[in-house]
C-alpha atoms as a PDB file:
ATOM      1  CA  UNK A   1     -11.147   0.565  30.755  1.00  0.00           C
ATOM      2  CA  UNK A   2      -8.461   2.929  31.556  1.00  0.00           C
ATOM      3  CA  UNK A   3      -6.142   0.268  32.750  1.00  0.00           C
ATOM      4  CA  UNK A   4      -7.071  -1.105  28.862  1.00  0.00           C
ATOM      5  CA  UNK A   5      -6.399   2.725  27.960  1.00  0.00           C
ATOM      6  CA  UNK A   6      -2.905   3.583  29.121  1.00  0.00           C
ATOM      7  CA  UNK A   7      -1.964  -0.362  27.856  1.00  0.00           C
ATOM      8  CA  UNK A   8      -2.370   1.364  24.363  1.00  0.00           C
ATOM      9  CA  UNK A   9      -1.121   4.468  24.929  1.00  0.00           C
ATOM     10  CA  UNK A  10       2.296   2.493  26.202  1.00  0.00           C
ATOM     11  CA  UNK A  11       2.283   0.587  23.202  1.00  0.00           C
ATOM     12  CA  UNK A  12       1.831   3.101  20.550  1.00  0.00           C
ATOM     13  CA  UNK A  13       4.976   4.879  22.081  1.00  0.00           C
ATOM     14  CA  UNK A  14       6.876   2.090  21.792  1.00  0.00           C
ATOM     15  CA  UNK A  15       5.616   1.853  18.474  1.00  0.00           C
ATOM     16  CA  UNK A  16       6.489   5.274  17.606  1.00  0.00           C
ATOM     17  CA  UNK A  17       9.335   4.888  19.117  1.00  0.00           C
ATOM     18  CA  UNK A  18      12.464   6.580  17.037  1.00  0.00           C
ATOM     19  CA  UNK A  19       9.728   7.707  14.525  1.00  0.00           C
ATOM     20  CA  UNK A  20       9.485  11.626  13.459  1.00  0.00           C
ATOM     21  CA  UNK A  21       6.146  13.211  13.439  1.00  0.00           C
ATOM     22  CA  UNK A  22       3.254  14.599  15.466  1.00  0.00           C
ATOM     23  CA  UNK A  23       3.608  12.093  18.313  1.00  0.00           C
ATOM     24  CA  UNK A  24       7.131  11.891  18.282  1.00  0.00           C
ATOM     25  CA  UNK A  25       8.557  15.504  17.415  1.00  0.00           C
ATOM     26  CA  UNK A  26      11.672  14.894  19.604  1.00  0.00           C
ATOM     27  CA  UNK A  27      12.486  11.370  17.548  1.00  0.00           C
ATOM     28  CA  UNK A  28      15.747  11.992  15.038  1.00  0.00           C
ATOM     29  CA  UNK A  29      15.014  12.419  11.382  1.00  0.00           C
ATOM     30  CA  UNK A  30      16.415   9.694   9.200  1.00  0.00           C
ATOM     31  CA  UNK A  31      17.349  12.152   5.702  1.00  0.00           C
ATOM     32  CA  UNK A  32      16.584  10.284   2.224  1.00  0.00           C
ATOM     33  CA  UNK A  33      20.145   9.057   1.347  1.00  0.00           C
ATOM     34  CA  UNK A  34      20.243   7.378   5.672  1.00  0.00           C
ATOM     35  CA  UNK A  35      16.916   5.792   4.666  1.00  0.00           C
ATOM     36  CA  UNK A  36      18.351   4.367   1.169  1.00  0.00           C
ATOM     37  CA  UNK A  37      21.219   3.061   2.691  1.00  0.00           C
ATOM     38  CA  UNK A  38      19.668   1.261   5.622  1.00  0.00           C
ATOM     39  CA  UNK A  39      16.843   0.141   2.921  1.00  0.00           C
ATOM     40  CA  UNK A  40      19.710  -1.492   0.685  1.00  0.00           C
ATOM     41  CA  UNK A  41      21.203  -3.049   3.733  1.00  0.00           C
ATOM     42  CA  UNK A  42      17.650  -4.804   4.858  1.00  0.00           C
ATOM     43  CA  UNK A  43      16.888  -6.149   1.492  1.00  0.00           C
ATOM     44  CA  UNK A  44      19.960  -7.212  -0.411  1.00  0.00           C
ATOM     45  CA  UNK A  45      19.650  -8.084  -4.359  1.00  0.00           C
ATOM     46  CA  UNK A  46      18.228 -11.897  -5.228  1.00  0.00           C
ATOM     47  CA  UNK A  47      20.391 -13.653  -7.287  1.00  0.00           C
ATOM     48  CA  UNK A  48      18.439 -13.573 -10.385  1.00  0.00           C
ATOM     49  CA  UNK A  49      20.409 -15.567 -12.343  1.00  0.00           C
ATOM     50  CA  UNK A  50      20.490 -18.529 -10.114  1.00  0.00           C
ATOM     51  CA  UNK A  51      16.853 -18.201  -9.160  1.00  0.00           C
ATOM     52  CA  UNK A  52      15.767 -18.266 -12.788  1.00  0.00           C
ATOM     53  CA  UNK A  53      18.207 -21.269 -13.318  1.00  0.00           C
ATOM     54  CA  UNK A  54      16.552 -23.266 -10.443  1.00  0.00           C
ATOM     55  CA  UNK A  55      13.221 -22.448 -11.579  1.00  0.00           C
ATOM     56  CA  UNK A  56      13.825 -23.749 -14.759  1.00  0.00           C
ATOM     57  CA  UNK A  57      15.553 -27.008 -13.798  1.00  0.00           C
ATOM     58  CA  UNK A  58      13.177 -27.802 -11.577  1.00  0.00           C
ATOM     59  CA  UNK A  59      10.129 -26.638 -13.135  1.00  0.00           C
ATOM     60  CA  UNK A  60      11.293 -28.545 -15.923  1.00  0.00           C
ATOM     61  CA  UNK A  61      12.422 -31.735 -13.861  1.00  0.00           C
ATOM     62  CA  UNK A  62       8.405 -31.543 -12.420  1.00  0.00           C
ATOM     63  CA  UNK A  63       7.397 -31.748 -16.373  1.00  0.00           C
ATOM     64  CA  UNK A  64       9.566 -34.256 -17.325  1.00  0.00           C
ATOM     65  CA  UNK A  65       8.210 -36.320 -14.205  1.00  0.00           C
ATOM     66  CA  UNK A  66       4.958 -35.656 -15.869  1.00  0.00           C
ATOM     67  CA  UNK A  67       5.219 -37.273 -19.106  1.00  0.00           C
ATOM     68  CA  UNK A  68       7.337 -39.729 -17.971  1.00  0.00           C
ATOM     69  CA  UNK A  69       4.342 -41.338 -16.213  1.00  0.00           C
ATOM     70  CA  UNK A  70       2.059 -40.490 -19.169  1.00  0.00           C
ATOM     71  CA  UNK A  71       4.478 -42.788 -20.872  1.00  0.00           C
ATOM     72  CA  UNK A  72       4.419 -45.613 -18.120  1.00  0.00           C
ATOM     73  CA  UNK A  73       0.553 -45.309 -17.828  1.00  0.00           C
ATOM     74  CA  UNK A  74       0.642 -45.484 -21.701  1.00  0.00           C
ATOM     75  CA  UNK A  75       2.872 -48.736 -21.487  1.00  0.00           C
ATOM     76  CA  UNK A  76       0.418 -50.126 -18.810  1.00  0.00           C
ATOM     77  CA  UNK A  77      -2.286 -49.941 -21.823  1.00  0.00           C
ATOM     78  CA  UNK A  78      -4.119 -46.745 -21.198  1.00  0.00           C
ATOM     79  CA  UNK A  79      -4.749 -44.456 -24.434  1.00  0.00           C
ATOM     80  CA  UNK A  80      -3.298 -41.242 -24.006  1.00  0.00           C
ATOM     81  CA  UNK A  81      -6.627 -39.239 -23.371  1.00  0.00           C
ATOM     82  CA  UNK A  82      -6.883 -40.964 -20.136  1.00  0.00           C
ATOM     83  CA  UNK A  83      -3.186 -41.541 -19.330  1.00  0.00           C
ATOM     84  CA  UNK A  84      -2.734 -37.793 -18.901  1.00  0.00           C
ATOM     85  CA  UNK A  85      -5.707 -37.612 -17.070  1.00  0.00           C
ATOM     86  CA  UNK A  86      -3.919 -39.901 -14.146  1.00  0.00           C
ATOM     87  CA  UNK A  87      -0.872 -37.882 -14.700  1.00  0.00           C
ATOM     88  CA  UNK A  88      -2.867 -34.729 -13.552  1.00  0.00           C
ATOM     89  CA  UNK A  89      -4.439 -36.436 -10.889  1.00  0.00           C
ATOM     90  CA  UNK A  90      -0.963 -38.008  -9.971  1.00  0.00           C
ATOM     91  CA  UNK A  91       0.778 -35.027  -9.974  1.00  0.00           C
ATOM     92  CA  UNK A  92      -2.081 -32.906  -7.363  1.00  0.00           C
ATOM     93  CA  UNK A  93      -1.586 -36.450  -4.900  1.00  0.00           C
ATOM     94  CA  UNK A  94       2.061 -35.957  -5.120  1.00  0.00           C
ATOM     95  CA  UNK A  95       2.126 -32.567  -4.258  1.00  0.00           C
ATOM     96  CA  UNK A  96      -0.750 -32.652  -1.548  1.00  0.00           C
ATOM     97  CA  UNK A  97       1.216 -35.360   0.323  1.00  0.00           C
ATOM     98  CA  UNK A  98       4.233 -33.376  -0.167  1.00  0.00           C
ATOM     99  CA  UNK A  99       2.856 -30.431   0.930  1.00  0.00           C
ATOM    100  CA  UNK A 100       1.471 -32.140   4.288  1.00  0.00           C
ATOM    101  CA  UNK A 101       4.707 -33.677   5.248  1.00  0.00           C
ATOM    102  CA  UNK A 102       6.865 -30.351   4.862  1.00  0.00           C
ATOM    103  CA  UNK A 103       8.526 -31.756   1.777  1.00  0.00           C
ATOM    104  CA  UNK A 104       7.082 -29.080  -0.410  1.00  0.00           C
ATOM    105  CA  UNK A 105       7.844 -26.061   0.946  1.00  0.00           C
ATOM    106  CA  UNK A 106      11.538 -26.944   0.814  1.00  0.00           C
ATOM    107  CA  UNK A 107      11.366 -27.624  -2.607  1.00  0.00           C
ATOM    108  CA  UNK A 108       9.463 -24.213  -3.537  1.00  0.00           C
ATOM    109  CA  UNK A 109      12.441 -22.528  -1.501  1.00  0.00           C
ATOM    110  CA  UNK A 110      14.807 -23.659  -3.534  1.00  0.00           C
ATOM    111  CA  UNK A 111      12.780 -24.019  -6.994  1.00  0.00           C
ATOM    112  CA  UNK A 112      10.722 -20.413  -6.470  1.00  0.00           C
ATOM    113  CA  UNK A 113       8.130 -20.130  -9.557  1.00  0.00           C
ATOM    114  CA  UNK A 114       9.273 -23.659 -10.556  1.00  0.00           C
ATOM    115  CA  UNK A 115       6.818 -25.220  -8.363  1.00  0.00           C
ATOM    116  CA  UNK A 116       4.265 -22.735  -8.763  1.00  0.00           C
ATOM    117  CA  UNK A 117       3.893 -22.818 -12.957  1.00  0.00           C
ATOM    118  CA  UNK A 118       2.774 -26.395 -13.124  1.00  0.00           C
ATOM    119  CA  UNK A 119      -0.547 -28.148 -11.384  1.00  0.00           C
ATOM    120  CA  UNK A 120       1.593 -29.112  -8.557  1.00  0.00           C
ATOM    121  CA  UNK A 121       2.001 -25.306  -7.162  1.00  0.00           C
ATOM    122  CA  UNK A 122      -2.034 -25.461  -7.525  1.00  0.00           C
ATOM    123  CA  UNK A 123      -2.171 -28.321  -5.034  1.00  0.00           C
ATOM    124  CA  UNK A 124      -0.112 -26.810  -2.848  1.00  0.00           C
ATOM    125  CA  UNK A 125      -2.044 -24.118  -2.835  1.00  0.00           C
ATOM    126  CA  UNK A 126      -5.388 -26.008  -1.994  1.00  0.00           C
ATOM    127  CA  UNK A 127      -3.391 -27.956   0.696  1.00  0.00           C
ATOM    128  CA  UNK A 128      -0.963 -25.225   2.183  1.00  0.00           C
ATOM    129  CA  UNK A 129      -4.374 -23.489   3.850  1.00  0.00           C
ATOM    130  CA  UNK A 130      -5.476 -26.501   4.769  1.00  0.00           C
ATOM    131  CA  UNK A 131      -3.045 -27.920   6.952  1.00  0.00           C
ATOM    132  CA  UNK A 132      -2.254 -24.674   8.476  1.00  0.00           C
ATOM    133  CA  UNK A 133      -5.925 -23.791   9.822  1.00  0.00           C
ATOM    134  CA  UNK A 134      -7.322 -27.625  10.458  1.00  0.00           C
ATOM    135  CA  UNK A 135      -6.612 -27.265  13.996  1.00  0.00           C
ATOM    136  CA  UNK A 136      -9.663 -24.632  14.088  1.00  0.00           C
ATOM    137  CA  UNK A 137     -11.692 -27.527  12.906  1.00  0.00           C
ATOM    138  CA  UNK A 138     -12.940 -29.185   9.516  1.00  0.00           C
ATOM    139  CA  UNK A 139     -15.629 -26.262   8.487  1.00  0.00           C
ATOM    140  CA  UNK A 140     -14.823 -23.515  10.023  1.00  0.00           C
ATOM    141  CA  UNK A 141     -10.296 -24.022   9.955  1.00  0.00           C
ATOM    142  CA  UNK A 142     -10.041 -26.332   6.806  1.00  0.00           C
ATOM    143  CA  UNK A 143     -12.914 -26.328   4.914  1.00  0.00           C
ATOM    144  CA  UNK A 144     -13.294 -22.552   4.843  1.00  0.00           C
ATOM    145  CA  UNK A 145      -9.697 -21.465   4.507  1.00  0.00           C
ATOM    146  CA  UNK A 146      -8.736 -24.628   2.273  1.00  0.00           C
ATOM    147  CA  UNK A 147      -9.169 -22.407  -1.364  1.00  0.00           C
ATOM    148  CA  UNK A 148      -8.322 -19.086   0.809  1.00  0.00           C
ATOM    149  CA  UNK A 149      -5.532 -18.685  -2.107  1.00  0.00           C
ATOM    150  CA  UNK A 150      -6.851 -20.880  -5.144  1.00  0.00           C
ATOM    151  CA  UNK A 151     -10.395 -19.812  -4.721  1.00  0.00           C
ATOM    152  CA  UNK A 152      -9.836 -16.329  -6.367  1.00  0.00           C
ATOM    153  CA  UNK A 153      -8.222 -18.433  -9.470  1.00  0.00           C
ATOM    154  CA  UNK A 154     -11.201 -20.588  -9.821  1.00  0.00           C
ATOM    155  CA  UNK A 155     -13.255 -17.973  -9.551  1.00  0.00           C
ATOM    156  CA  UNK A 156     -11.928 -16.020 -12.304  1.00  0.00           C
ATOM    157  CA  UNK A 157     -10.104 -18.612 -14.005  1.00  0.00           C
ATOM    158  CA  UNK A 158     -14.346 -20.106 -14.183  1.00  0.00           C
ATOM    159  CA  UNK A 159     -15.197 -16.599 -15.513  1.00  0.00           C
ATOM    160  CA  UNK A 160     -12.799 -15.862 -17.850  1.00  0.00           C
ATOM    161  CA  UNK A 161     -13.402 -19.347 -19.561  1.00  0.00           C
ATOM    162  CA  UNK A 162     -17.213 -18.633 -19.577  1.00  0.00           C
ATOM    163  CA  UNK A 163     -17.144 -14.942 -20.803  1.00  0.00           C
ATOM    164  CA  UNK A 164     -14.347 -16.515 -23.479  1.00  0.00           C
ATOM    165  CA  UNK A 165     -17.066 -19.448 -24.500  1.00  0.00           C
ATOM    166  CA  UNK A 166     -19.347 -16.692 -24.851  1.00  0.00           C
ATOM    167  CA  UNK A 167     -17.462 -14.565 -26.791  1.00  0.00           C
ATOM    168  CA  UNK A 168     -16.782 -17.487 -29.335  1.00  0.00           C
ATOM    169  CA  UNK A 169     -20.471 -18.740 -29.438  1.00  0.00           C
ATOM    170  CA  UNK A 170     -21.451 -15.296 -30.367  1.00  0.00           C
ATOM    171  CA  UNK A 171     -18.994 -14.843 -33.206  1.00  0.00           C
ATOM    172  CA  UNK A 172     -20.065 -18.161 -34.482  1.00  0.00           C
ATOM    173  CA  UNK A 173     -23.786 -17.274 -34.979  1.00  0.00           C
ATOM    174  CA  UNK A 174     -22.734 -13.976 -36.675  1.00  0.00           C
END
């Protein structure tokens, strides 16, 4: 236990290291303007312009990809309820096997919210968990961590819809 003890004693000083305060009076004080500065330095601006650009382009190119298999599924004799059904489920397959092979994530870098937006940015966030916790096993790794980020939007995504339905069937008796 004290062996355990003076292990975190040694690492909260090197923790505290070059920090000012009560455990570290003798550390040097950084003033305001040092801490902007350094602050700027660390986190340079994003290039908006560009980002918003990609986002767009590639957001849009995921749409266009979108209805331009409603349109083949449509040519293939489906009626248009159930050809954008398939498109939906094409699009979530797409992404999940992207998403498992790396292909994803390199697209999201450059594309930022244009992957996200659409259902495909939904299936990556079902499968993104997934793959990264399966090794702990199929309950406890990826069944349990597999909606770790799109459970909190199906729960109030479910919700909202159902308090909204609510709403609307109330007003409609009045």
């Amino acid at each position: 236990m004290d062996d355990n003890g003076s292990e975190m004693k040694e690492k909260s000083k090197e923790i505290s290291e070059g920090l000012r305060g009560p455990q570290n009076p003798s550390a040097p004080q950084v003033t305001k303007e040092e801490y902007k500065t350094m602050t700027e330095k660390a986190s340079p601006p994003s290039p908006f312009l560009k980002n918003a650009l990609m986002a767009f382009l590639i957001g849009g190119a995921i749409c266009c990809l979108g209805e331009a298999l409603a349109q083949m599924y449509m040519a293939g004799g489906l009626d248009e309820k159930n050809a954008r059904a398939l498109v939906s489920v094409t699009l979530v397959g797409l992404s999940a096997i992207l998403t498992a092979f790396g292909v994803y994530d390199n697209i999201a870098r450059v594309a930022g919210a244009g992957t996200l937006v659409p259902i495909t940015g939904f299936a990556n966030s079902v499968v993104s968990p997934a793959m990264e916790f399966q090794s702990e096993g199929f309950i406890t790794g990826l069944g349990a961590k597999m909606f770790i980020v799109a459970g909190p939007v199906l729960v109030y995504g479910i919700s909202a819809a159902t308090l909204y339905g609510l709403i609307l069937w109330i007003f409609r008796l009045a």
